[in-house]
C-alpha atoms as a PDB file:
ATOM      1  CA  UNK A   1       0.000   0.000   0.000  1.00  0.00           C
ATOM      2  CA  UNK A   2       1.463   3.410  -1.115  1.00  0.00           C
ATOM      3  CA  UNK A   3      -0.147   6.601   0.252  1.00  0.00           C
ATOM      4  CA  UNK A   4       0.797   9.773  -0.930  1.00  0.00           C
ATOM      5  CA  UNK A   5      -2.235  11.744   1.530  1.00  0.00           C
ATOM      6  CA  UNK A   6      -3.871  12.302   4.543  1.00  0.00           C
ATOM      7  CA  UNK A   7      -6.659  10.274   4.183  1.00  0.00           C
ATOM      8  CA  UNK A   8      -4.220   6.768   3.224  1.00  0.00           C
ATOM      9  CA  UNK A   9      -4.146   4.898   6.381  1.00  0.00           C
ATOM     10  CA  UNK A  10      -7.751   4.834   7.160  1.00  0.00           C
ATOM     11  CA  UNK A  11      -8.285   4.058   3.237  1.00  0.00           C
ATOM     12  CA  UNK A  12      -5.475   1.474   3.300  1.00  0.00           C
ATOM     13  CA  UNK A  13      -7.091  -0.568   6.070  1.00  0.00           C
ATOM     14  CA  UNK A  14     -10.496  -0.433   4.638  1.00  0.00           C
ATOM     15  CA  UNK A  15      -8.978  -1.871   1.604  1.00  0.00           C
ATOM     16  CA  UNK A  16      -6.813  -4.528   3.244  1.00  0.00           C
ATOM     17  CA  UNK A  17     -10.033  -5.486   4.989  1.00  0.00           C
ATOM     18  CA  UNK A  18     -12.372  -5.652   1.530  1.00  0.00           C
ATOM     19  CA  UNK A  19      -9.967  -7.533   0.027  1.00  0.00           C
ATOM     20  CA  UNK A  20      -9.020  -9.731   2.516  1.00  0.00           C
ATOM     21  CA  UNK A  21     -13.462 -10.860   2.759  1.00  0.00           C
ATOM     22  CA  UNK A  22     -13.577 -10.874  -1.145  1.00  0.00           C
ATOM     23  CA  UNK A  23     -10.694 -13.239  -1.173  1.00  0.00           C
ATOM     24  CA  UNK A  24     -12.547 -15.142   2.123  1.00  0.00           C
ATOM     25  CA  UNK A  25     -15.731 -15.479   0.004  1.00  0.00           C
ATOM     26  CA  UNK A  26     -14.377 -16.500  -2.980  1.00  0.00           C
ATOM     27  CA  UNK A  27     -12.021 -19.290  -1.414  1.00  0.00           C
ATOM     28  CA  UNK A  28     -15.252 -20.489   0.608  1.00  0.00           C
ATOM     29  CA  UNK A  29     -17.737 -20.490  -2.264  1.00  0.00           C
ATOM     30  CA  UNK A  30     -15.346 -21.502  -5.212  1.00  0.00           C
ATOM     31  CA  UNK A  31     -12.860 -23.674  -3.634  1.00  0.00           C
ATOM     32  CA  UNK A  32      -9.890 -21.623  -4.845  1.00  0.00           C
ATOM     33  CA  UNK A  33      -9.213 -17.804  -6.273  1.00  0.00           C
ATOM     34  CA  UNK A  34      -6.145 -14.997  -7.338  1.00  0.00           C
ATOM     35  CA  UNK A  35      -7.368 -12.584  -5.989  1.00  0.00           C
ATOM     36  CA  UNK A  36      -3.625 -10.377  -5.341  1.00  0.00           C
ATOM     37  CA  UNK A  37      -4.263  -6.683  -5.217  1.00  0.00           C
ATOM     38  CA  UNK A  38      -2.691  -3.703  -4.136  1.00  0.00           C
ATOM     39  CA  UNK A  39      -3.514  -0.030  -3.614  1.00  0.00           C
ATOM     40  CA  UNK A  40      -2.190   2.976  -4.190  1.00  0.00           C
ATOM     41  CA  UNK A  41      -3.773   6.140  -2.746  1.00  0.00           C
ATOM     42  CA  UNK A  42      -3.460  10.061  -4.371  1.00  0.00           C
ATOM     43  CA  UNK A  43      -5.667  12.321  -3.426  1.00  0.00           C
ATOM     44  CA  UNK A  44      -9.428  11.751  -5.132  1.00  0.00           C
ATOM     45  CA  UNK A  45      -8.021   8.398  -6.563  1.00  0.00           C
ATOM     46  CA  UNK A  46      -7.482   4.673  -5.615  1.00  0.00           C
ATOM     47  CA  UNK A  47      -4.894   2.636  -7.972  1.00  0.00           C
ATOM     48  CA  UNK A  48      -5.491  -0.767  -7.877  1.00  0.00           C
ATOM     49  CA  UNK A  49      -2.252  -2.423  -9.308  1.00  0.00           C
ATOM     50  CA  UNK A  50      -2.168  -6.547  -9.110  1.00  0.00           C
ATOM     51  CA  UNK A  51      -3.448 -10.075 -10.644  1.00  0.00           C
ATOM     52  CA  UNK A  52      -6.870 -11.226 -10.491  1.00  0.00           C
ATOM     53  CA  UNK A  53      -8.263 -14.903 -12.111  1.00  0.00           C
ATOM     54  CA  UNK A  54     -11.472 -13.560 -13.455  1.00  0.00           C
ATOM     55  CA  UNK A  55     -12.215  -9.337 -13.943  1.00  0.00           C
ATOM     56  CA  UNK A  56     -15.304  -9.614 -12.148  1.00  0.00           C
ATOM     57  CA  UNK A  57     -12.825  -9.916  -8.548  1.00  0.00           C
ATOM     58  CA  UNK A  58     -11.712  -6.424  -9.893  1.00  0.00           C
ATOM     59  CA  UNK A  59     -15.441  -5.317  -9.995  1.00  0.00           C
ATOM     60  CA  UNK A  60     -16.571  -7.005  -6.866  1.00  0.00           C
ATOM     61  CA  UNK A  61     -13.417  -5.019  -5.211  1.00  0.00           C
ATOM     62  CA  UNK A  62     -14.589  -1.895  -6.815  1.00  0.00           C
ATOM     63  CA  UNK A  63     -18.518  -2.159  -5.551  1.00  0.00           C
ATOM     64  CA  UNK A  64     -16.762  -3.244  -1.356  1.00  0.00           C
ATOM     65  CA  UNK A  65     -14.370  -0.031  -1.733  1.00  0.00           C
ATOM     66  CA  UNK A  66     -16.851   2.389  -3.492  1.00  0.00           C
ATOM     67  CA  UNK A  67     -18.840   3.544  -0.315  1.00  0.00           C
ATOM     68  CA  UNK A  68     -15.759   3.622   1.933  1.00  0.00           C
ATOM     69  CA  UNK A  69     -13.810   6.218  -0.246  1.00  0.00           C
ATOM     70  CA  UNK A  70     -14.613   9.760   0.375  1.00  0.00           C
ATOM     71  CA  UNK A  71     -16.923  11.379  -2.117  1.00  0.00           C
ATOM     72  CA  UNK A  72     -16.055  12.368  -5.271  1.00  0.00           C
ATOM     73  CA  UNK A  73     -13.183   9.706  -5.442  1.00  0.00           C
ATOM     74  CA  UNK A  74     -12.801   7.387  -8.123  1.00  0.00           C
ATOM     75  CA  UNK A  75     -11.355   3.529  -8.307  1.00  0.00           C
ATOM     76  CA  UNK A  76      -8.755   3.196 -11.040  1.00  0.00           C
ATOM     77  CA  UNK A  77      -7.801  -0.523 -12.049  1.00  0.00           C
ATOM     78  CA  UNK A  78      -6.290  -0.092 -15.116  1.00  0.00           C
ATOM     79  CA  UNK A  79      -2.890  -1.678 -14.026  1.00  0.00           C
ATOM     80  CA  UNK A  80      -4.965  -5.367 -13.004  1.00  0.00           C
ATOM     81  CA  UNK A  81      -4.102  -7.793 -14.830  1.00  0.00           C
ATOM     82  CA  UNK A  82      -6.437 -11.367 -15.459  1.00  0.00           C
ATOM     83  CA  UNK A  83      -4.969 -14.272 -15.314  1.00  0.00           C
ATOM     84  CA  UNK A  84      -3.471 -15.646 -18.732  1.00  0.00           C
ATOM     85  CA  UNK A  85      -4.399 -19.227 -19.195  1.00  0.00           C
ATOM     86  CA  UNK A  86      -1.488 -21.721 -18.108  1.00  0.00           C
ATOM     87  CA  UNK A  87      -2.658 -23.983 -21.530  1.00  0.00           C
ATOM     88  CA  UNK A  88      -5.274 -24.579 -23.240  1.00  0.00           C
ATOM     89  CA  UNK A  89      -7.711 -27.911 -23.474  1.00  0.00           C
ATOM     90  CA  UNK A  90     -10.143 -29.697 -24.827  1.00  0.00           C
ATOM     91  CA  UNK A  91     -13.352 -31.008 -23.627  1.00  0.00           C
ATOM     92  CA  UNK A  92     -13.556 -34.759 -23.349  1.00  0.00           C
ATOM     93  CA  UNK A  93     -16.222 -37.047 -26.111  1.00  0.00           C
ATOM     94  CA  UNK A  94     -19.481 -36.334 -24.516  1.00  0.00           C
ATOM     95  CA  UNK A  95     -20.670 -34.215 -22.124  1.00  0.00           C
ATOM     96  CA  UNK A  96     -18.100 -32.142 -19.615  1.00  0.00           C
ATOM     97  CA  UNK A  97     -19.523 -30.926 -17.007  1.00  0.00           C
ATOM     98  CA  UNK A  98     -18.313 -27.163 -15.434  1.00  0.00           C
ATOM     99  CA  UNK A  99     -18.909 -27.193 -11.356  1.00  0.00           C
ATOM    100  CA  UNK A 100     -18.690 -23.865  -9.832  1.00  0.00           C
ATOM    101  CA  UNK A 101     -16.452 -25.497  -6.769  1.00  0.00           C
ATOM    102  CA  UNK A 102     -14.031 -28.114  -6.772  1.00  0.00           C
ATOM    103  CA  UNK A 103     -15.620 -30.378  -4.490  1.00  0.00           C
ATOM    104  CA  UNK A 104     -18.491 -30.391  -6.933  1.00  0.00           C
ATOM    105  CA  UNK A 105     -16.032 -31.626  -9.776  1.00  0.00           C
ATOM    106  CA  UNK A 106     -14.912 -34.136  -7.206  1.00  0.00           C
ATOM    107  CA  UNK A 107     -18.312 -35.296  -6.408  1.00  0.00           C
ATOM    108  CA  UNK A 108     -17.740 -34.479  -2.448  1.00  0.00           C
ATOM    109  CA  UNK A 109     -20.527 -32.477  -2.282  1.00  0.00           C
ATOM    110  CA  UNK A 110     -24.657 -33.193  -1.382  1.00  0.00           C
ATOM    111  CA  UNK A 111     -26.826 -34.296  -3.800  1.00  0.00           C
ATOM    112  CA  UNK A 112     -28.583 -31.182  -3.199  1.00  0.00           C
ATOM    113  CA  UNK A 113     -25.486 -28.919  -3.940  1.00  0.00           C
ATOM    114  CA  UNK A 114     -25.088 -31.122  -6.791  1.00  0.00           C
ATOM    115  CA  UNK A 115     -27.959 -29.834  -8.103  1.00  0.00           C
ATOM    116  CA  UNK A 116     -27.573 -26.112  -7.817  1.00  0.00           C
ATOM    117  CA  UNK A 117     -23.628 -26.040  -8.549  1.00  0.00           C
ATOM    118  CA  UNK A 118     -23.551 -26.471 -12.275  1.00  0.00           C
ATOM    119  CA  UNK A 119     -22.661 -23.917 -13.856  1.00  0.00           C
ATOM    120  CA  UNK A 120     -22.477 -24.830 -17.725  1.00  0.00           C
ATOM    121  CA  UNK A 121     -22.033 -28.674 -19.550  1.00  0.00           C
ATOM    122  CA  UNK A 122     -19.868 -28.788 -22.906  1.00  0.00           C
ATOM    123  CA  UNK A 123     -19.796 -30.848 -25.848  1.00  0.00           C
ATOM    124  CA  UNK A 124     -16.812 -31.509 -27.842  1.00  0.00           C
ATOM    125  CA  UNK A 125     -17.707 -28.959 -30.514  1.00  0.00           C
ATOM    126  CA  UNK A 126     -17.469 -26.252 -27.990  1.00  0.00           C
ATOM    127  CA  UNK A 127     -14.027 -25.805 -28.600  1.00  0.00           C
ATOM    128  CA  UNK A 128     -10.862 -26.005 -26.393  1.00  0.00           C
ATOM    129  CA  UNK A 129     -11.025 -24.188 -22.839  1.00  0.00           C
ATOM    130  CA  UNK A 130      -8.262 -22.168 -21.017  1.00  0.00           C
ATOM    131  CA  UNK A 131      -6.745 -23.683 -17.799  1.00  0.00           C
ATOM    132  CA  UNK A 132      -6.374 -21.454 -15.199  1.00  0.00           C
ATOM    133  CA  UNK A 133      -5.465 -23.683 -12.050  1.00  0.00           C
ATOM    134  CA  UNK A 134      -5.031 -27.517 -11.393  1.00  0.00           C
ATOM    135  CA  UNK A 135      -5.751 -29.025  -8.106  1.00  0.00           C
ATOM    136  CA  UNK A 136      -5.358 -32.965  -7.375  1.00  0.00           C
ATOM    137  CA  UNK A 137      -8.337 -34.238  -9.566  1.00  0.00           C
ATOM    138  CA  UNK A 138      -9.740 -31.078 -10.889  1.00  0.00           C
ATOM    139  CA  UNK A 139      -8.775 -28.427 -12.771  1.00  0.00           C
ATOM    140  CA  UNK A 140     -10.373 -24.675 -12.993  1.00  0.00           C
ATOM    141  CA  UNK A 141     -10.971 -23.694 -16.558  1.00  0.00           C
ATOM    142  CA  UNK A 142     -12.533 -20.727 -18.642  1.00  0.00           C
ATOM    143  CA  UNK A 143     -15.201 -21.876 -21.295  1.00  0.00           C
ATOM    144  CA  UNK A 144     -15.038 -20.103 -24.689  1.00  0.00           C
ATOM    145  CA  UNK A 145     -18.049 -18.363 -23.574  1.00  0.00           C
ATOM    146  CA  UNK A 146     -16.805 -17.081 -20.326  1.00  0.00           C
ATOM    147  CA  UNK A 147     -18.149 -19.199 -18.145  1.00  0.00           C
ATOM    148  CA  UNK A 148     -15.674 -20.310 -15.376  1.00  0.00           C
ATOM    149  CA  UNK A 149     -16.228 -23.846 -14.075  1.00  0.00           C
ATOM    150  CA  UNK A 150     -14.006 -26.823 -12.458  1.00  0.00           C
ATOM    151  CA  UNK A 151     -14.021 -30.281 -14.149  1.00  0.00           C
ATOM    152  CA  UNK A 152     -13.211 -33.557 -13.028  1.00  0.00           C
ATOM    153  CA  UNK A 153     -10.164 -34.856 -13.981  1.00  0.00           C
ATOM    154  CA  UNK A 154      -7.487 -34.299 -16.400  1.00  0.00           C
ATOM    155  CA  UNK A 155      -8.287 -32.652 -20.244  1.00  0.00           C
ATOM    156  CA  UNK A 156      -6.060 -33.244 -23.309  1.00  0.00           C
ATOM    157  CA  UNK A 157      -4.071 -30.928 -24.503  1.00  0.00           C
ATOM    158  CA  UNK A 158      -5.659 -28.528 -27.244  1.00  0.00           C
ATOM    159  CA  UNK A 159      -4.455 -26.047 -29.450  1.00  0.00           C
ATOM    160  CA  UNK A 160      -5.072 -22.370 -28.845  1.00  0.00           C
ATOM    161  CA  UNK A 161      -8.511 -21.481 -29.118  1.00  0.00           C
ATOM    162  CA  UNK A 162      -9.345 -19.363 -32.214  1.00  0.00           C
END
């Protein structure tokens, strides 16, 4: 944290303290997240400089820090960066299924979260997804269409997606 006013300190904590819930949240409800931010404070202006796995973190940041910052101040994240993919796959014959957590794609879950923890199915014509994180079993991947999901298991290798 870099504070150049005043006003940086009592900013700086309230940031520390968004980001450190968002990154809580996310971890609780998704299993796993990059969520690595930093702040810089000028007067009338928050830089957020760091990595992020999805730009929507970046948003959800923006929305926490938004009623904390003294009016007429604005949120600048121009210097985040979203994860770049670590490869690129391709979706198994059939169906492959996108689970919003990782226990979901590992089938340790409820039937009832089962249920309610899809969050998109592919077919092979869908194209190759990006890999953004591998866990023992799973891996976290980025659908063509956005959609962010884990899968079970390991995918092939694909070429990069067009």
């Amino acid at each position: 944290m870099s504070c150049e006013t005043g006003d940086g300190g009592e900013i700086g904590r309230a940031f520390a303290a968004v980001v450190a819930a968002e990154r809580a949240v996310l971890t609780a409800e998704f299993g796993w997240t990059q969520l690595e931010l930093e702040a810089h404070v000028q007067r009338g202006l928050l830089r957020l400089r760091g990595r992020v796995a999805l730009p929507r973190m970046t948003t959800g940041v923006g929305r926490a820090m938004a009623p904390r910052l003294p009016r007429g101040w604005r949120i600048d994240a121009s210097q985040v960066q979203v994860r770049a993919p670590i490869g690129w796959r391709a979706p198994g014959p059939g169906v492959t299924r996108l689970w919003r957590t990782a226990g979901l794609a590992l089938g340790t879950c409820s039937e009832e979260q089962m249920i309610s923890g899809l969050s998109t199915e592919l077919l092979p014509g869908d194209g190759p997804v990006a890999l953004l994180a591998e866990l023992p079993g799973c891996a976290l991947v980025r659908a063509s269409d956005g959609t962010v999901g884990w899968v079970r298991g390991a995918l092939a290798p694909a070429g990069p997606a067009r």
